[in-house]
Protein backbone atom coordinates (compact mmCIF):
# COMPACT_ATOMS: atom_id res chain seq x y z
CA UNK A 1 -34.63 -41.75 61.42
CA UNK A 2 -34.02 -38.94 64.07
CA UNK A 3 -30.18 -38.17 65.08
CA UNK A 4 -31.32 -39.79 68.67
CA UNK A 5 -32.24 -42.62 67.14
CA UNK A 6 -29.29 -43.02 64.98
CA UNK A 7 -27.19 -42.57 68.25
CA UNK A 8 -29.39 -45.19 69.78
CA UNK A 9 -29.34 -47.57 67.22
CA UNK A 10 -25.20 -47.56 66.94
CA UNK A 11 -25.10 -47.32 70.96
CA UNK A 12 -26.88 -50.62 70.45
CA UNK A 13 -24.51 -52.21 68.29
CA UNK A 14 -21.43 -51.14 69.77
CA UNK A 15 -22.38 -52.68 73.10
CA UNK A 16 -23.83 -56.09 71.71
CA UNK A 17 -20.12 -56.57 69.86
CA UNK A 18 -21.86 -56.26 66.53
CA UNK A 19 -19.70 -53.11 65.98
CA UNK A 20 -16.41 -55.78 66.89
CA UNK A 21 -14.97 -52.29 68.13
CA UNK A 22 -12.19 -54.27 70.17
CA UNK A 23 -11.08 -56.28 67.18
CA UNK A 24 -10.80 -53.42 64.59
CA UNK A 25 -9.63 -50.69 67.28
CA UNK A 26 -6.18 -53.64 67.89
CA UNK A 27 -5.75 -54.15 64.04
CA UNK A 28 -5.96 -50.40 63.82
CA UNK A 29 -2.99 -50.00 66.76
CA UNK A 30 -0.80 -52.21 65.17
CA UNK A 31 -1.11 -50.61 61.93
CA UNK A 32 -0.44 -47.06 63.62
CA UNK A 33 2.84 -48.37 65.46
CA UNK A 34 4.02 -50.11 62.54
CA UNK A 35 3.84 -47.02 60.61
CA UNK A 36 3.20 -43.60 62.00
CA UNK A 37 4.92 -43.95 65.56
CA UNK A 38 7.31 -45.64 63.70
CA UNK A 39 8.00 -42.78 61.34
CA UNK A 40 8.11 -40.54 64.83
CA UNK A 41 10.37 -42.74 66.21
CA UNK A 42 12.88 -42.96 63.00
CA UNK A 43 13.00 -39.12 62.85
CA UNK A 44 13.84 -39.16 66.90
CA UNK A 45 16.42 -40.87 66.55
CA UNK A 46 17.97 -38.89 63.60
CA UNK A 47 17.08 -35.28 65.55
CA UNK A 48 19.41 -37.42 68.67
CA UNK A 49 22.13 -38.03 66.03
CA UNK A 50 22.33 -34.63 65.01
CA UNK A 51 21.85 -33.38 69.17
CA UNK A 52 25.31 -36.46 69.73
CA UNK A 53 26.71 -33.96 66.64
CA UNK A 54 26.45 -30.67 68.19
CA UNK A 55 27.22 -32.12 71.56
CA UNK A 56 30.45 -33.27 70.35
CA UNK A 57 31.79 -30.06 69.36
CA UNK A 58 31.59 -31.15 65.87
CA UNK A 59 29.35 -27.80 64.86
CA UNK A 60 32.37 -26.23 66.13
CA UNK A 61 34.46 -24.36 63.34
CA UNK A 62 37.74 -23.52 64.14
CA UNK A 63 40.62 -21.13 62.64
CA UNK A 64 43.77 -21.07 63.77
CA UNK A 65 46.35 -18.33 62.90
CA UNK A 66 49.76 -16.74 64.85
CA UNK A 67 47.94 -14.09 66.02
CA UNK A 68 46.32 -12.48 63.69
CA UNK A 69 42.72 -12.60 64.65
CA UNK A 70 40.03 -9.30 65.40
CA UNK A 71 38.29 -10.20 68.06
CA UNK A 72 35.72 -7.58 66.81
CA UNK A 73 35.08 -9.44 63.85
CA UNK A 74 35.36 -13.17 65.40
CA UNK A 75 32.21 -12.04 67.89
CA UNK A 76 30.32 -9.80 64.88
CA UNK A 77 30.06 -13.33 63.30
CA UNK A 78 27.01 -14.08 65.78
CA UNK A 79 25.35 -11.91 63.71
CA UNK A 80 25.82 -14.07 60.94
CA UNK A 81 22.08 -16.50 60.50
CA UNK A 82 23.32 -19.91 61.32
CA UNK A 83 25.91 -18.85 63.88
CA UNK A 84 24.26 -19.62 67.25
CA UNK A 85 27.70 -18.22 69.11
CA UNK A 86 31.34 -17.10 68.58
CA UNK A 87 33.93 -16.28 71.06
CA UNK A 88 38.13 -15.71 70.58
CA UNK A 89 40.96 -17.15 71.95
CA UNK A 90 44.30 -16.12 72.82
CA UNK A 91 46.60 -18.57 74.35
CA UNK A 92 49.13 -17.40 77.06
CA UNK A 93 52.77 -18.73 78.73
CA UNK A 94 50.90 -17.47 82.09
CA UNK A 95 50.30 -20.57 84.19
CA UNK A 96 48.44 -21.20 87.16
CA UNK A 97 49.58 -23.72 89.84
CA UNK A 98 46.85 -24.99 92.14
CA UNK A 99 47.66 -25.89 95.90
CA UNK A 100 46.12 -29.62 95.04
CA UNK A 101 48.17 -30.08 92.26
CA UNK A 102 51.15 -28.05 92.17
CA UNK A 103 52.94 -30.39 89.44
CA UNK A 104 50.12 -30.11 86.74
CA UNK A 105 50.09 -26.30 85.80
CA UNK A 106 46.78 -24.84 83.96
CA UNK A 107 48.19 -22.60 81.19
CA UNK A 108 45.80 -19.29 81.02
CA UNK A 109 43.83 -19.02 77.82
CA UNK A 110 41.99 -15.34 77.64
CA UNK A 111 38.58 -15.31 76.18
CA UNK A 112 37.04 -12.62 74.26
CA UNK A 113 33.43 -13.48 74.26
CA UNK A 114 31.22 -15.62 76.58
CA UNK A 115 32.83 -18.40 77.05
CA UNK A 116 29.96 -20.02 79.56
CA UNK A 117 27.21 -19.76 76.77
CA UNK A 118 29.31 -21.23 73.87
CA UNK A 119 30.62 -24.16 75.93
CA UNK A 120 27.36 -24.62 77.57
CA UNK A 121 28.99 -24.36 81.24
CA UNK A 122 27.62 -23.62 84.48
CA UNK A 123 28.12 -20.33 86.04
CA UNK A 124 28.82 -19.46 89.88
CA UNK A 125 25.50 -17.85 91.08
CA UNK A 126 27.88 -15.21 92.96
CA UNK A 127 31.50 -14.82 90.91
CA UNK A 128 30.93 -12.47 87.48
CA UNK A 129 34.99 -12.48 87.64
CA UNK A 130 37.17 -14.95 87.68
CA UNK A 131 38.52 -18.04 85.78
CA UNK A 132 36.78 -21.11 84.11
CA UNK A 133 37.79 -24.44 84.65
CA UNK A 134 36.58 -27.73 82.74
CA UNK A 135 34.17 -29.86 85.08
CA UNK A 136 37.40 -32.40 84.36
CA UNK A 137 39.44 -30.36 86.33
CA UNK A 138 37.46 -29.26 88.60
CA UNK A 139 36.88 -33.10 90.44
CA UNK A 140 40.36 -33.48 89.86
CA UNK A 141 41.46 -30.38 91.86
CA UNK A 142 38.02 -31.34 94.52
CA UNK A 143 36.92 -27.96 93.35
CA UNK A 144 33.57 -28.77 92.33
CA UNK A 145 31.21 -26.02 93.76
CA UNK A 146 33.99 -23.92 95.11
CA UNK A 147 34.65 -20.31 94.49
CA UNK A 148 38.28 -19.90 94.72
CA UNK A 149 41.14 -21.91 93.19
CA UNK A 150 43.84 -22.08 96.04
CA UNK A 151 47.27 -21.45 94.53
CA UNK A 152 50.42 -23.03 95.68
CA UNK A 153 51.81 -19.25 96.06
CA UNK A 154 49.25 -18.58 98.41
CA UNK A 155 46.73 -16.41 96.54
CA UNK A 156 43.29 -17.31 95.85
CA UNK A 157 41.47 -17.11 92.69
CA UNK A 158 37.69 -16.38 92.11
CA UNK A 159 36.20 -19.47 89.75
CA UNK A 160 33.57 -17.93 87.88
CA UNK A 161 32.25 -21.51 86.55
CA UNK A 162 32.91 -24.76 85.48
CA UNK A 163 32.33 -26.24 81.59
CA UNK A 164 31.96 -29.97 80.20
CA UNK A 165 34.92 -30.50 78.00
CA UNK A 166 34.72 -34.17 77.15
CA UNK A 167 37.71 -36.47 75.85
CA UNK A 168 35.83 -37.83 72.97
CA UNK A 169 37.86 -36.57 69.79
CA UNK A 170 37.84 -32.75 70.07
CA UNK A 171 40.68 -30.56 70.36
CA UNK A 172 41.61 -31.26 73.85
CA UNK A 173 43.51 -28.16 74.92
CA UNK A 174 40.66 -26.30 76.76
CA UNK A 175 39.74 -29.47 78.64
CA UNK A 176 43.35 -28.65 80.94
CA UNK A 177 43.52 -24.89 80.83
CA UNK A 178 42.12 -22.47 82.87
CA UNK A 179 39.78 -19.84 80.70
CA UNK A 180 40.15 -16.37 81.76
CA UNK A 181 37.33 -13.48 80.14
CA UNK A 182 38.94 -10.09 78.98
CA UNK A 183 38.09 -7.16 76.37
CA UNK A 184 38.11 -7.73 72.86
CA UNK A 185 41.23 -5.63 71.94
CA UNK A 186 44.11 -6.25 70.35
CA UNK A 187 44.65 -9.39 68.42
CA UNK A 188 44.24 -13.40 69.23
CA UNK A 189 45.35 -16.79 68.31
CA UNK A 190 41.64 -18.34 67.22
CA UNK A 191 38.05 -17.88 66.42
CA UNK A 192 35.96 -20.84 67.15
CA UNK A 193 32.15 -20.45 65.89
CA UNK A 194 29.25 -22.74 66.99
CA UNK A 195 27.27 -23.27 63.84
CA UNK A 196 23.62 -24.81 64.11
CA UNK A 197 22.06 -25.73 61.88
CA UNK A 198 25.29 -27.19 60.65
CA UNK A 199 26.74 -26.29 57.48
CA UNK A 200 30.69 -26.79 56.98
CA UNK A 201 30.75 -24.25 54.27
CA UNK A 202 30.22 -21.91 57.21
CA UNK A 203 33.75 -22.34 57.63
CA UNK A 204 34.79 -19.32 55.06
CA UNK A 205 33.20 -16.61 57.26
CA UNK A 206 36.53 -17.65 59.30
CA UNK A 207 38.50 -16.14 56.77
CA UNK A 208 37.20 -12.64 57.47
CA UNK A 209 38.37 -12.44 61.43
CA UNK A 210 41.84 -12.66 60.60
CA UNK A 211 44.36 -9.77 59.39
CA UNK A 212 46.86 -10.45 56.50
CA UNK A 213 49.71 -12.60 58.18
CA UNK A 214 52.97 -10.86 58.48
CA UNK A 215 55.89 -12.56 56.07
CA UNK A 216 57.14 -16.01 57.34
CA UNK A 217 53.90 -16.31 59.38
CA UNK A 218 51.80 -19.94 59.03
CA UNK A 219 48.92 -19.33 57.20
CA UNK A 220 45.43 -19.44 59.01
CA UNK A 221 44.28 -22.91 59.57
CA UNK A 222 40.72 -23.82 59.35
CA UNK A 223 38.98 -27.34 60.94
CA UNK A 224 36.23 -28.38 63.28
CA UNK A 225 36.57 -28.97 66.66
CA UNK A 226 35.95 -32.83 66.55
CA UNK A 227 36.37 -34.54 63.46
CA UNK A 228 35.45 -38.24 64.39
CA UNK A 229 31.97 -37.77 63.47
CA UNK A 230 32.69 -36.55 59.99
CA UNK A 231 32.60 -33.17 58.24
CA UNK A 232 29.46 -32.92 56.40
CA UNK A 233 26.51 -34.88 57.90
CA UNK A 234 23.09 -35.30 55.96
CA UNK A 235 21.01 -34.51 58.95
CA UNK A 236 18.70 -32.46 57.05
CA UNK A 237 18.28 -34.95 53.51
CA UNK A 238 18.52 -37.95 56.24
CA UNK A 239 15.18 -36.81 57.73
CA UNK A 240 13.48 -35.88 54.67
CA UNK A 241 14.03 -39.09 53.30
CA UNK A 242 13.88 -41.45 55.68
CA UNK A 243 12.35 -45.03 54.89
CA UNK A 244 9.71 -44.80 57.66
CA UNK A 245 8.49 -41.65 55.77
CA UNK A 246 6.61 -43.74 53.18
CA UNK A 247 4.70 -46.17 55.55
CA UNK A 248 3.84 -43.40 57.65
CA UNK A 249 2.22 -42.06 54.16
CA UNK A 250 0.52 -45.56 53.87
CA UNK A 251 -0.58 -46.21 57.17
CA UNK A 252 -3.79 -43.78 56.71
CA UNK A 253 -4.91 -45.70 53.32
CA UNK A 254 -4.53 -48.91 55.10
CA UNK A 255 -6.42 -47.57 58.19
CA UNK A 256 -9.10 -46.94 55.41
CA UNK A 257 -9.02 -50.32 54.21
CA UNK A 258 -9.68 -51.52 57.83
CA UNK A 259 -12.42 -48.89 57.25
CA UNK A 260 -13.82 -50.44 54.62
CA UNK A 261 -13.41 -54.10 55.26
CA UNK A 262 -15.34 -53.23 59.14
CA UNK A 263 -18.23 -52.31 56.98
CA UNK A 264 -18.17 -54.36 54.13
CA UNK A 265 -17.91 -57.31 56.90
CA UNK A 266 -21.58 -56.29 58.18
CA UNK A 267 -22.98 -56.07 54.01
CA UNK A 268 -25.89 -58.80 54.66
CA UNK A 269 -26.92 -56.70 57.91
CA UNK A 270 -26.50 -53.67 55.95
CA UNK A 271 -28.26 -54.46 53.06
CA UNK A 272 -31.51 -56.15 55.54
CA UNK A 273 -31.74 -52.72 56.92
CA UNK A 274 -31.89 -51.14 53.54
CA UNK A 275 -34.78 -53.52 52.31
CA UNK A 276 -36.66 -52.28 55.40
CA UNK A 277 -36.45 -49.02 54.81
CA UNK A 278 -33.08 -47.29 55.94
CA UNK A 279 -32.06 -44.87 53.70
CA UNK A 280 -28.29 -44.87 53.18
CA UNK A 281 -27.20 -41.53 54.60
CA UNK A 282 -28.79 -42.71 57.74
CA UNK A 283 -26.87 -45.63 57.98
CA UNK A 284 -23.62 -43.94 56.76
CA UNK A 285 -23.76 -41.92 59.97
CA UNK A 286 -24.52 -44.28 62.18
CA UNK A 287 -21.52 -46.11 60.61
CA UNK A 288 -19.38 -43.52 60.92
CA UNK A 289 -20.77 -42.77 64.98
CA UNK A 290 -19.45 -46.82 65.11
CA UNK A 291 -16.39 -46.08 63.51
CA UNK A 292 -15.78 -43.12 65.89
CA UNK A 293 -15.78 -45.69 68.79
CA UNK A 294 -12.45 -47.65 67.80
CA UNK A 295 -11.12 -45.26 65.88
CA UNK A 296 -11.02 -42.37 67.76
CA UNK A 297 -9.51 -43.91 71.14
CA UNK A 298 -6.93 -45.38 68.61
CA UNK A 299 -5.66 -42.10 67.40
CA UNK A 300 -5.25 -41.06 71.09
CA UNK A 301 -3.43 -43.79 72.19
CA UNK A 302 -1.21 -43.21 69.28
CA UNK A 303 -0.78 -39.08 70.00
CA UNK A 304 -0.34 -40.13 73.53
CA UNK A 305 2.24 -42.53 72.80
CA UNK A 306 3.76 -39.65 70.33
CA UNK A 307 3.84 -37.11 72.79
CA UNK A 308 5.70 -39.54 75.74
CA UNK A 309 8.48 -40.37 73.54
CA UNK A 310 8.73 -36.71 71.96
CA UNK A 311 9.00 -35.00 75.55
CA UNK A 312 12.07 -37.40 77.03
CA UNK A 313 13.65 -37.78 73.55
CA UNK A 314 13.76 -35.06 72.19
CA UNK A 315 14.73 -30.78 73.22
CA UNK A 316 11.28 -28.53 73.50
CA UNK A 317 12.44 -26.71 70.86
CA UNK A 318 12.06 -29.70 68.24
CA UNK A 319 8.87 -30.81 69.96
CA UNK A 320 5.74 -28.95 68.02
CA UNK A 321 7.16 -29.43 64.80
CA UNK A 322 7.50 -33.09 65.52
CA UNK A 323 4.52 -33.53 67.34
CA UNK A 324 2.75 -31.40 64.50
CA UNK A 325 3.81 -33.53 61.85
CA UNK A 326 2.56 -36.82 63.99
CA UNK A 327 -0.62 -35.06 64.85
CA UNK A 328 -1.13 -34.71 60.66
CA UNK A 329 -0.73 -38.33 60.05
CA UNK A 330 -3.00 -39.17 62.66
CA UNK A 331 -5.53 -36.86 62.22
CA UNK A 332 -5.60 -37.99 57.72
CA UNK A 333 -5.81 -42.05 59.63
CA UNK A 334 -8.82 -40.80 61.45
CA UNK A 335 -10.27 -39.02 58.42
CA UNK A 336 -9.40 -42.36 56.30
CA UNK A 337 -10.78 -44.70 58.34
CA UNK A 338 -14.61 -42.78 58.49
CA UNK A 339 -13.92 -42.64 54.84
CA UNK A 340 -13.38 -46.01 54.48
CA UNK A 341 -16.44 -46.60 56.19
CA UNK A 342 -18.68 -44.89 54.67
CA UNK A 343 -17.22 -46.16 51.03
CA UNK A 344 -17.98 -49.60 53.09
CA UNK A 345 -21.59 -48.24 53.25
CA UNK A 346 -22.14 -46.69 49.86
CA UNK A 347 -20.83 -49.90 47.74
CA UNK A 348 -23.43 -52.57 49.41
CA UNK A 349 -26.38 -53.05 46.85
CA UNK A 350 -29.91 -53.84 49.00
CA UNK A 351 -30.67 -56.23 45.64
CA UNK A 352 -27.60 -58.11 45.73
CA UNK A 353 -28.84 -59.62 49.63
CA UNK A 354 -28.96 -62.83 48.05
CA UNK A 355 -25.27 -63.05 47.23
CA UNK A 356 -24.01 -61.19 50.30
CA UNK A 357 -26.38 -64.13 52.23
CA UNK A 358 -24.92 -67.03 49.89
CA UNK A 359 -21.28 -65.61 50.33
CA UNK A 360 -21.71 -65.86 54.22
């Protein structure tokens, strides 16, 4: 048989219901939610747990000392692989009393670093001097979009940008202070690292930022920024061993037993055609043109599907090597179920019609 023919010939059967494209095509969707979006969906949500992490200030690392910190050192640590940001702190008696609420003082804390990056705030689009004030504050004080703090002396202070400082756990100090940039001389009180991936035994690069503490001094103090969520999270063994990882490694041979069981279905049709005359390579491919037909539209829908919930769940970064990994399964179900078909094909026997006719 010509190619054309072949075409024709599973065109035919496709479009008389012979094929049963609809039937197979559903039992092949179910099997590809129950297992590989399922498996996409599992390792969302764990990539969100480890996003509610980071958001939480958890990756945050934290040392504490009276004074005693290089600010030189604290920012060199964002050289460090692993250290996504670093900044220092040094925490004044200078207070600032707004005109709105001249009984609630915002004690100065001066920043060596960039304090708008690490705390994921929102710079003024004009003011590249000024103060920083939590987005808490800021409704508070009905400064939200404004570009001066009004004193109760009078003056007028340039706000430079606002930051999200949530209660939920962390340290609150910064949420009620008013964060003022400066040089990176002379010594501070902290050096706060954002470490991503997270790993707490990043923790002992803290010990290098700080000089020897002079006698009767507290000794540096190390911690994370919020502790509620623990201190050593299995993000990384959590994903590679997630249950859904197995069934998503199943779902393909099962596709292939849908595969098989399509073809194996049609045996007394299949083995008719063979007594006329069909040679089995023919059929195979017009099997496998059949196969194409519910299977391929399948594996769409199931990238599609895939690709939805990767865009709103989950940051573009993440995406490809999520959406790669999906793409994989689905691509080995596609392979598995022509494979099953054809294996469908190749195992009917034209001199066993007799059987195949007595089994129907």
């Amino acid at each position: 048989m010509k190619l054309r023919a072949i075409a024709s010939e599973a065109g035919r059967n496709v479009r008389s219901g012979a094929t049963r494209a609809v039937t197979w095509a559903l039992i092949v969707l179910l099997i590809g939610l129950g297992t590989l979006l399922a498996d996409t969906y599992q390792a969302v949500r764990i990539v969100q747990s480890a996003y509610a992490f980071n958001a939480s200030g958890a990756s945050v690392l934290t040392l504490q000392t009276d004074g005693t910190v290089d600010p030189g050192r604290c920012l060199a640590l964002e050289t460090v692989e692993g250290v996504e940001s670093a900044m220092a702190l040094r925490f004044t008696e200078t207070t600032l009393r707004p005109m709105a609420l001249p009984e609630g003082p915002l004690p100065i804390v001066e920043i060596a670093g960039d304090p708008v990056a690490f705390l994921d705030g929102s710079p003024d689009p004009v003011n590249v001097s000024g103060i920083l004030l939590s987005t808490e504050v800021a409704e508070q004080l009905g400064m939200e979009g404004a570009d001066a703090l009004e004193l109760e002396s009078g003056e007028r202070v340039a706000i430079r940008g606002t930051y999200p400082f949530a209660d939920d756990g962390r340290d609150g100090r910064l949420a009620s202070s008013a964060l003022s940039v400066v040089p990176p001389a002379g010594h501070f009180d902290e050096c706060w690292i954002r470490v991503w991936p997270y790993e707490y035994a990043a923790v002992d690069l803290l010990a290098f930022t700080a000089d020897p503490a002079p006698e009767g001094a507290s000794l540096p103090q190390a911690a994370q920024l919020n502790m509620t969520l623990g201190t050593a999270p299995e993000f990384q063994q959590e994903f590679s061993h997630r249950i859904t990882r197995m069934a998503a490694a199943l779902g393909p041979l099962a596709i292939a037993l849908v595969g098989f069981a399509a073809l194996w279905a049609r045996r007394l049709e299949l083995s008719t055609a063979m007594q006329l005359g069909v040679r089995k390579r023919e059929l195979v491919l017009q099997m496998q043109l059949e196969t194409l037909t519910w299977a391929a539209p399948v594996c769409w829908l199931l990238l599609a599907g895939g690709f939805v919930l990767l865009n709103h769940a989950v940051l573009s970064e993440d995406q490809p090597a999520l959406f790669a990994g999906l793409a994989s399964q689905v691509g080995a179900a596609l392979i598995c179920a022509l494979s099953g078909a054809a294996a469908g094909v190749l195992c009917v026997r034209p001199t066993l019609q007799y059987r195949y006719l007595k089994a129907r």
